[in-house]
Protein backbone atom coordinates (compact mmCIF):
# COMPACT_ATOMS: atom_id res chain seq x y z
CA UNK A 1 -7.48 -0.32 11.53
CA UNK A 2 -10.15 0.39 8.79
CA UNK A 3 -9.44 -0.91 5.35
CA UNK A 4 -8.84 3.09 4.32
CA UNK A 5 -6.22 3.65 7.19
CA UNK A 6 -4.60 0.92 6.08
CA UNK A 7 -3.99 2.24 2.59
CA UNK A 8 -2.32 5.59 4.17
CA UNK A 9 -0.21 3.61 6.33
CA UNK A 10 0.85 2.06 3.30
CA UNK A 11 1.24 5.19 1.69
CA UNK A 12 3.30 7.25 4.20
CA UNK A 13 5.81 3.92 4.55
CA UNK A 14 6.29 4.43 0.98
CA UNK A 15 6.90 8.09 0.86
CA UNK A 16 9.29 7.58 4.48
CA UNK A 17 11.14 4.57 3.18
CA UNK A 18 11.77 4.85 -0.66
CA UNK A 19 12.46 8.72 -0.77
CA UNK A 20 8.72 8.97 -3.22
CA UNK A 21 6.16 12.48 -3.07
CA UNK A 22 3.24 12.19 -1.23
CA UNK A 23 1.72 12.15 -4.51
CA UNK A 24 3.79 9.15 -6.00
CA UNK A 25 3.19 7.22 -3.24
CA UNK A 26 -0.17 7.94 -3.51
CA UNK A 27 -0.71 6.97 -7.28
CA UNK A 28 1.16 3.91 -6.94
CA UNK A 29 -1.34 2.73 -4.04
CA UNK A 30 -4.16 3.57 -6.33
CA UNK A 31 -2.77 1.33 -9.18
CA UNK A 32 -1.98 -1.28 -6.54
CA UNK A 33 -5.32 -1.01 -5.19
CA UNK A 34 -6.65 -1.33 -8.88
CA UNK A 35 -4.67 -4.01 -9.66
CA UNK A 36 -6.73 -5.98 -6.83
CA UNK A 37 -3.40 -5.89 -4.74
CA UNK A 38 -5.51 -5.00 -1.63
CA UNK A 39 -8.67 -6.90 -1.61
CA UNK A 40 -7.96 -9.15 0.69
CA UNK A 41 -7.48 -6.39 3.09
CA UNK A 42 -10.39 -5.58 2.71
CA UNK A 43 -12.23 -8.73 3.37
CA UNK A 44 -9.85 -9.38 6.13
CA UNK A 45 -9.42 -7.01 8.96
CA UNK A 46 -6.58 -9.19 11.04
CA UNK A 47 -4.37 -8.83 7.43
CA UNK A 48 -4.50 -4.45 8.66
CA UNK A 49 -1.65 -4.51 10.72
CA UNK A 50 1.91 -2.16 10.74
CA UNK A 51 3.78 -5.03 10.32
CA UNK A 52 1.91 -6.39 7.09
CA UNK A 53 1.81 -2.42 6.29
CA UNK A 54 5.38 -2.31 6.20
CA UNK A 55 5.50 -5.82 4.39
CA UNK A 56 3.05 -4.26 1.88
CA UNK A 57 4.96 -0.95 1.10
CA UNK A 58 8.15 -2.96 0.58
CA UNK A 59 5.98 -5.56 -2.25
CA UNK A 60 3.97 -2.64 -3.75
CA UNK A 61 6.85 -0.90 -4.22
CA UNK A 62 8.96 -3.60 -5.75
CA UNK A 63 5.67 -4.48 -8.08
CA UNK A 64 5.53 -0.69 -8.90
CA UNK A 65 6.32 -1.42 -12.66
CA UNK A 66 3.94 -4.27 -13.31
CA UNK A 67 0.59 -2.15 -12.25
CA UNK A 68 -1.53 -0.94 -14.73
């Protein structure tokens, strides 16, 4: 999937699994995203998968508190 699917997937796991707004959820994957969390997503298409999606949701929202 393309490095900006990804990030929804992300997103909506978020919002489905932790109970978060579409707009939390959303924030929290920009300060991720900011925080360089993603960017080897982005240079690595085989890392864009559901099951690293899910894996992802579950450590950016346990890191929630240490992004910028």
């Amino acid at each position: 999937m393309s490095y900006e699917a990804y990030l929804d997937e992300v997103t909506t796991l978020i919002t489905e699994k932790y109970d978060m707004s579409d707009d939390d959820a959303i924030r929290l994957v920009m300060r991720a995203q900011a925080a360089e969390f993603f960017v080897a997503h982005d240079d690595d298409a085989s890392l864009r998968t559901l099951d690293r999606a899910h894996e992802d949701a579950r450590t950016v929202f346990k890191l929630r508190d240490t992004f910028p």
